[in-house]
PDB file of N, CA and C in Angstrom:
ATOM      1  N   UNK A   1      48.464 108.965 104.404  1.00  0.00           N
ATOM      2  CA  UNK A   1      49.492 109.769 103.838  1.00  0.00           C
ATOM      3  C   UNK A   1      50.539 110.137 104.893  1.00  0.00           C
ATOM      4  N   UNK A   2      50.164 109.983 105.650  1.00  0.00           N
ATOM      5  CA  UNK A   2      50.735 111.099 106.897  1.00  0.00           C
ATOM      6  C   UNK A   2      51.692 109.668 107.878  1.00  0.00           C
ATOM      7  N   UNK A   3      51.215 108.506 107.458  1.00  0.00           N
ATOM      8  CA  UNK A   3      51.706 107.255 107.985  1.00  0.00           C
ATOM      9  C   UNK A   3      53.287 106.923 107.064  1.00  0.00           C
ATOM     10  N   UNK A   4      52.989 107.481 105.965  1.00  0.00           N
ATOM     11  CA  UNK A   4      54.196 107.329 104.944  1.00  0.00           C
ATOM     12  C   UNK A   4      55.595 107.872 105.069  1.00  0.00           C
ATOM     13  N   UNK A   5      55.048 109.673 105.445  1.00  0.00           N
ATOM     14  CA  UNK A   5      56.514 110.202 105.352  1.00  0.00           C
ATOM     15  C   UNK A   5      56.818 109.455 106.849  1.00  0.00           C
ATOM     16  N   UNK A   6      56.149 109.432 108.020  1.00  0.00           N
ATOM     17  CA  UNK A   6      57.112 109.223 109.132  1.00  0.00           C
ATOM     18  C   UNK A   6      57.714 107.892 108.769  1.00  0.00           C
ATOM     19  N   UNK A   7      57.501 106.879 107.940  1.00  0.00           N
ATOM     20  CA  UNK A   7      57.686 105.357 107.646  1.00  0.00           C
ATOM     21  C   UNK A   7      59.172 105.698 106.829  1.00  0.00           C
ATOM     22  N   UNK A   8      59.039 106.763 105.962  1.00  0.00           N
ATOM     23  CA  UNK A   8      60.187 106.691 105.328  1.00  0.00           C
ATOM     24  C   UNK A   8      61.268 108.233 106.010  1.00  0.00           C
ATOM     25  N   UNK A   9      60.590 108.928 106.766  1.00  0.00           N
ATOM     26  CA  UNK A   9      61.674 109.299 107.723  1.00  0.00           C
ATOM     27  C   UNK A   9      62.343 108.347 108.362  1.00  0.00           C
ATOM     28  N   UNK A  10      61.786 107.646 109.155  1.00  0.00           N
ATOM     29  CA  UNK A  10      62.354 106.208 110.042  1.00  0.00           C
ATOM     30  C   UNK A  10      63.524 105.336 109.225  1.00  0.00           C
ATOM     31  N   UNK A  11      63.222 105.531 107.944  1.00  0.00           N
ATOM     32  CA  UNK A  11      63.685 104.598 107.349  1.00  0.00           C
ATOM     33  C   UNK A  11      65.192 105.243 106.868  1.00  0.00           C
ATOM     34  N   UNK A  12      64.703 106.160 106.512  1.00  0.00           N
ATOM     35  CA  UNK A  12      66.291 107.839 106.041  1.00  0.00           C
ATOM     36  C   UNK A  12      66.681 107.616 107.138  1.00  0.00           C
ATOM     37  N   UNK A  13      66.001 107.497 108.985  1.00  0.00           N
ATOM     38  CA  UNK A  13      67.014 107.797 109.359  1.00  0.00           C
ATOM     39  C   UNK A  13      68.240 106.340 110.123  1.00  0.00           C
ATOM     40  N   UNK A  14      67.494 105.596 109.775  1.00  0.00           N
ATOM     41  CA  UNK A  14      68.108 104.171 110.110  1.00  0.00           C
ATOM     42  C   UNK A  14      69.420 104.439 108.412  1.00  0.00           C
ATOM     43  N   UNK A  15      69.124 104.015 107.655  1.00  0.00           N
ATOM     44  CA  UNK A  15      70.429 104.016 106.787  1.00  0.00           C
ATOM     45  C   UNK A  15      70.928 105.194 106.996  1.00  0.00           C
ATOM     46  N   UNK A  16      70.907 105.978 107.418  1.00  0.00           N
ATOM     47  CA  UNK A  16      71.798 107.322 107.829  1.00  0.00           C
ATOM     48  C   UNK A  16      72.515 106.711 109.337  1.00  0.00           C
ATOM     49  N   UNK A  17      72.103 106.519 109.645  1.00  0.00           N
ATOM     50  CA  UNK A  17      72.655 105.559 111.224  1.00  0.00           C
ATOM     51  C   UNK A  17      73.837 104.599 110.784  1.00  0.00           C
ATOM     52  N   UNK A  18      73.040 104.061 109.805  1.00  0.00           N
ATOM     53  CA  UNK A  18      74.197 102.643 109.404  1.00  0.00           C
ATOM     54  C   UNK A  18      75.260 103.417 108.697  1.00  0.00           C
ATOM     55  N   UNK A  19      75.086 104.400 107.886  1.00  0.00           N
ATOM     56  CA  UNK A  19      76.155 104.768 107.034  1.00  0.00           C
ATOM     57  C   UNK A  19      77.329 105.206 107.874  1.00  0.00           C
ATOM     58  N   UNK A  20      76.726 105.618 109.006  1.00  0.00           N
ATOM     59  CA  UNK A  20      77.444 106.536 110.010  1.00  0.00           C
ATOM     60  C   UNK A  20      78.493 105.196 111.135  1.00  0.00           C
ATOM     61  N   UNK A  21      77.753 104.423 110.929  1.00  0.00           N
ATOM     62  CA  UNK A  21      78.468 103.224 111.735  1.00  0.00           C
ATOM     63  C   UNK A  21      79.664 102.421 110.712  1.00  0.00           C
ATOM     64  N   UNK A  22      79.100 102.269 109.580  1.00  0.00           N
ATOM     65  CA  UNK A  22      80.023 101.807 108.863  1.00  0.00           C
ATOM     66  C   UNK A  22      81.522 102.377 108.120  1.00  0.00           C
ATOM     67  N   UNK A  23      81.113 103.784 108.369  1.00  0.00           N
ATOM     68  CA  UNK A  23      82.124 104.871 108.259  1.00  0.00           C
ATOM     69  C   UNK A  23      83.186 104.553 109.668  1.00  0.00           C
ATOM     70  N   UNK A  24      82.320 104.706 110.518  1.00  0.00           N
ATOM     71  CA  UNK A  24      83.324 104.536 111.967  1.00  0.00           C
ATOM     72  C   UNK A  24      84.250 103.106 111.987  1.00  0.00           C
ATOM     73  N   UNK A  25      83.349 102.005 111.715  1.00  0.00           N
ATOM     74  CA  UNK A  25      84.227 100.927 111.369  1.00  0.00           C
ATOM     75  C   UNK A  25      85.544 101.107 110.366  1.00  0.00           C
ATOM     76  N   UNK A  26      84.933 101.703 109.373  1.00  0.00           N
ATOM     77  CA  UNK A  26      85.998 101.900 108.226  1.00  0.00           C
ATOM     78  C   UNK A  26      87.204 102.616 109.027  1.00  0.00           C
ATOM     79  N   UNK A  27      86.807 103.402 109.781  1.00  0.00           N
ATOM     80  CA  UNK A  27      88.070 104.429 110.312  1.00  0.00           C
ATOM     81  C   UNK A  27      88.349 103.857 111.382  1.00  0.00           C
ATOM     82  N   UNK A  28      88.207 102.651 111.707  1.00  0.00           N
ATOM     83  CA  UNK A  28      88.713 101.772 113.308  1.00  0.00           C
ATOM     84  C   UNK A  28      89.558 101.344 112.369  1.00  0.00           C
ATOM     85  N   UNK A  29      89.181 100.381 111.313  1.00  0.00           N
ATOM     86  CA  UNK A  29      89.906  99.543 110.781  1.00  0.00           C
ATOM     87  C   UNK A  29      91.018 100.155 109.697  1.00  0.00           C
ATOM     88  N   UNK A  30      90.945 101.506 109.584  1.00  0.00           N
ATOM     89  CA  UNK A  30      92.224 101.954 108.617  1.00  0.00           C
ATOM     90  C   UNK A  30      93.100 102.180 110.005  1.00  0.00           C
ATOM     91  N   UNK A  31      93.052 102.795 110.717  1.00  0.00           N
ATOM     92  CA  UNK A  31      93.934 103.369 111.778  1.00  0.00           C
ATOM     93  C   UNK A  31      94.614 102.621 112.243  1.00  0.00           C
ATOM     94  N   UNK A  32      94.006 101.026 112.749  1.00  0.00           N
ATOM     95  CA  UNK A  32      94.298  99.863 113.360  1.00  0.00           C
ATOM     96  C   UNK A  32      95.544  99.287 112.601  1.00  0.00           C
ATOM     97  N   UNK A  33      95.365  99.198 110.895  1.00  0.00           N
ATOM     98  CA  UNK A  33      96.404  98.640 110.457  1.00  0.00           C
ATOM     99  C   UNK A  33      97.157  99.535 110.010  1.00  0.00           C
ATOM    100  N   UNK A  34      97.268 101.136 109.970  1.00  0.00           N
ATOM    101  CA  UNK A  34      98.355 101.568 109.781  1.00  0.00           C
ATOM    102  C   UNK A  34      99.138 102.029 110.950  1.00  0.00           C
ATOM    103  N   UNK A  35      98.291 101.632 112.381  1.00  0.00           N
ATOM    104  CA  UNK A  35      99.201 101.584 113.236  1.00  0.00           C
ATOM    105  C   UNK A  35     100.327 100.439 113.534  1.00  0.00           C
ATOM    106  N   UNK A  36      99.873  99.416 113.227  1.00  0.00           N
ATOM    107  CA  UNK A  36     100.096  98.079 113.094  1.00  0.00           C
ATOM    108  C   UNK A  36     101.679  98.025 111.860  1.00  0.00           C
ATOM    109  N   UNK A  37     101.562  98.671 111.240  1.00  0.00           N
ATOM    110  CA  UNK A  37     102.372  98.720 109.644  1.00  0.00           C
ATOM    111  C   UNK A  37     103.323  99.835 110.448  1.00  0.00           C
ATOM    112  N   UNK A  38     103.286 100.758 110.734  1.00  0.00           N
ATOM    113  CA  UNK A  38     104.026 101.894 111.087  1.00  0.00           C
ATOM    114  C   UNK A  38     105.224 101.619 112.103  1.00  0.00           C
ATOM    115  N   UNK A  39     104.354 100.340 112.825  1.00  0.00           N
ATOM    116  CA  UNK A  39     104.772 100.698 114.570  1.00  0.00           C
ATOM    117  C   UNK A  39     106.639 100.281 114.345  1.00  0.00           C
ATOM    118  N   UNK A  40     106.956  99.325 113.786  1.00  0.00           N
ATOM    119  CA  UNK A  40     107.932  98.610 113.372  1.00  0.00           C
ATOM    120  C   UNK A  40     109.164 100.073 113.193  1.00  0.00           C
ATOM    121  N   UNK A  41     108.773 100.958 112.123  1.00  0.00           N
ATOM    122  CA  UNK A  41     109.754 101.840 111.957  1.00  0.00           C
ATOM    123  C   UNK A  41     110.099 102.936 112.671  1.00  0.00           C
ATOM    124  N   UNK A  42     108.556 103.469 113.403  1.00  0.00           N
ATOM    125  CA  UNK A  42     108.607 103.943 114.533  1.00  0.00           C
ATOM    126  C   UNK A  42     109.241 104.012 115.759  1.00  0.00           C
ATOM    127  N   UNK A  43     109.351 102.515 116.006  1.00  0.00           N
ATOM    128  CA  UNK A  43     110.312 102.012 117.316  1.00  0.00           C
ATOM    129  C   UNK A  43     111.550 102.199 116.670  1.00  0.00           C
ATOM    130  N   UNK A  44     111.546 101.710 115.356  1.00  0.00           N
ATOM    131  CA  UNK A  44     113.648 101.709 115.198  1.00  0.00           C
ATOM    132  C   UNK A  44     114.221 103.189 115.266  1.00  0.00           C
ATOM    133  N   UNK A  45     113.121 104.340 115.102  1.00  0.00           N
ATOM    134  CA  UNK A  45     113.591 105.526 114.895  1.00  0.00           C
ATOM    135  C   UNK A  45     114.117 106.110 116.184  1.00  0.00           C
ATOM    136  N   UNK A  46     112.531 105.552 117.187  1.00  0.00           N
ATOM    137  CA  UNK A  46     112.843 106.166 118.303  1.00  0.00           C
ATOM    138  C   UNK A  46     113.871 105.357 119.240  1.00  0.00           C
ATOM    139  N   UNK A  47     114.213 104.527 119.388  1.00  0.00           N
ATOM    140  CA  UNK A  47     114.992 104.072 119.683  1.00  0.00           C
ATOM    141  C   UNK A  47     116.520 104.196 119.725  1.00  0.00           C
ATOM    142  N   UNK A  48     116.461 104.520 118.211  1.00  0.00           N
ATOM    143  CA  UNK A  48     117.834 105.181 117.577  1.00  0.00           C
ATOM    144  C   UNK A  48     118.337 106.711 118.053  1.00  0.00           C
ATOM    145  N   UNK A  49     117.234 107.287 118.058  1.00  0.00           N
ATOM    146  CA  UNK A  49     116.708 108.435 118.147  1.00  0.00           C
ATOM    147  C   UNK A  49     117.469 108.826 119.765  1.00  0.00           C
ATOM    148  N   UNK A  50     116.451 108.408 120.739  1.00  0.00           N
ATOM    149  CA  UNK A  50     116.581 108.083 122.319  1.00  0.00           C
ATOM    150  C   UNK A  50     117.528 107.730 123.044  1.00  0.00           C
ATOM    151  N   UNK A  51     117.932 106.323 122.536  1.00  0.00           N
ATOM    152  CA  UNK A  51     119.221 105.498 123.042  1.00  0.00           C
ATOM    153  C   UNK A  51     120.628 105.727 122.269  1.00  0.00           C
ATOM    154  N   UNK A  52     120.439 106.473 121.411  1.00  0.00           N
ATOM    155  CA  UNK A  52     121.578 106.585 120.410  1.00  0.00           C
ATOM    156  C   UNK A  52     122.509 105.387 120.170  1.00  0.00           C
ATOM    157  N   UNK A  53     122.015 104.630 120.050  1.00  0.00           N
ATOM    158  CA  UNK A  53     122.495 103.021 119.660  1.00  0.00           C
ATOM    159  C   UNK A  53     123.523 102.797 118.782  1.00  0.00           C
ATOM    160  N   UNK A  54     123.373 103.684 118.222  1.00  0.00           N
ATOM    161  CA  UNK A  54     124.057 103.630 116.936  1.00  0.00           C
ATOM    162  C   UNK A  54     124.014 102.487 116.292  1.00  0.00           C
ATOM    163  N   UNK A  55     122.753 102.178 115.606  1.00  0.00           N
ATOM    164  CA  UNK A  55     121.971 100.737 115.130  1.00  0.00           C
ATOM    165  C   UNK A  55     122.598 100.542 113.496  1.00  0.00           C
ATOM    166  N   UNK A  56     122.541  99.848 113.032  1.00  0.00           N
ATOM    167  CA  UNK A  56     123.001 100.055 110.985  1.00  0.00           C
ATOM    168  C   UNK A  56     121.739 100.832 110.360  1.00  0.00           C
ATOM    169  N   UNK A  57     121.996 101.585 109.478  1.00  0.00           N
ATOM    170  CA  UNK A  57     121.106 101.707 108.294  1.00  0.00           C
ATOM    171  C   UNK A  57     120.205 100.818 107.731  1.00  0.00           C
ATOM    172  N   UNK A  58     120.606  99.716 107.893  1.00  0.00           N
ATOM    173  CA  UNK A  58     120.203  98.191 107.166  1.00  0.00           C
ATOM    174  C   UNK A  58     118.883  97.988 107.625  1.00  0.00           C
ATOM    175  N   UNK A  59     118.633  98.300 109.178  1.00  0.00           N
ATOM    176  CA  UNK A  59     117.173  98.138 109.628  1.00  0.00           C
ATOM    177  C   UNK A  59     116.375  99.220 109.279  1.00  0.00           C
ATOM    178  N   UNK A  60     116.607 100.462 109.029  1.00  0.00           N
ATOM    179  CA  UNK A  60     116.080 101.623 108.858  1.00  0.00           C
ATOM    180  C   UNK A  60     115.513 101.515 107.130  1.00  0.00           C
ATOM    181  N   UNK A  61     116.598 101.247 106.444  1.00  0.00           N
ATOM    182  CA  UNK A  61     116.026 100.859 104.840  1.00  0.00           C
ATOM    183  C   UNK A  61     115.301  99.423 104.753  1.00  0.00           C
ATOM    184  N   UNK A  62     115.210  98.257 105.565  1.00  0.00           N
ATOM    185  CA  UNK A  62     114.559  97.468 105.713  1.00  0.00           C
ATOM    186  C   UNK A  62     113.145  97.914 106.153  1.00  0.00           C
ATOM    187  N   UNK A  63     112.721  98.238 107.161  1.00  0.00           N
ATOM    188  CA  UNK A  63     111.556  99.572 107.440  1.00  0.00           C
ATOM    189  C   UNK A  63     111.235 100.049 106.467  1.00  0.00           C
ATOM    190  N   UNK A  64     111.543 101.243 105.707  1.00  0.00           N
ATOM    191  CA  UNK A  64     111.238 102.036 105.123  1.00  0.00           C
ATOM    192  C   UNK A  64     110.836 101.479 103.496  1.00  0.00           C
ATOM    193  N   UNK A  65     111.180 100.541 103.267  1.00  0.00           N
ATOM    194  CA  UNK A  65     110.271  99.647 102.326  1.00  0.00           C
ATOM    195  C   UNK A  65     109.107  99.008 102.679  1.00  0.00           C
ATOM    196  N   UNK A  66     108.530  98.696 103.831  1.00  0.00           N
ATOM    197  CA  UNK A  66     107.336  98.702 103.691  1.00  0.00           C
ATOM    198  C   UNK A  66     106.585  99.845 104.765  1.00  0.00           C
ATOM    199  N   UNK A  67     106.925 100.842 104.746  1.00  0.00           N
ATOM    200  CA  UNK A  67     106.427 101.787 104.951  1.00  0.00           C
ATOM    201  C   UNK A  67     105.879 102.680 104.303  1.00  0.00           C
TER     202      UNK A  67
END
């Protein structure tokens, strides 16, 4: 009896492990591509922003559609 619960403690705590890993993946891999998606409009802002370029609108509403 006593061989059981520790068998299925072990076992709660391995899929509790994995859930916990696969969560972390999940949140590598959201961050990764909305850094990835972002970075594009980011730079035109700061750039604009910084250097005062005085760049067109055209890239900024180009950006901001897939943003």
């Amino acid at each position: 009896m006593a061989s059981h619960s520790v068998a299925g403690s072990s076992t709660t705590q391995s899929q509790s492990n994995q859930i916990q890993i696969n969560i972390i993946k999940t949140m590598i891999l959201v961050s990764t591509f909305y850094t990835i998606s972002d970075m594009p409009m980011t730079m035109y802002s700061t750039t604009n922003t910084i250097h005062n370029l005085g760049l067109p609108l055209s890239g900024y509403y180009a950006f901001a559609q897939f943003g």
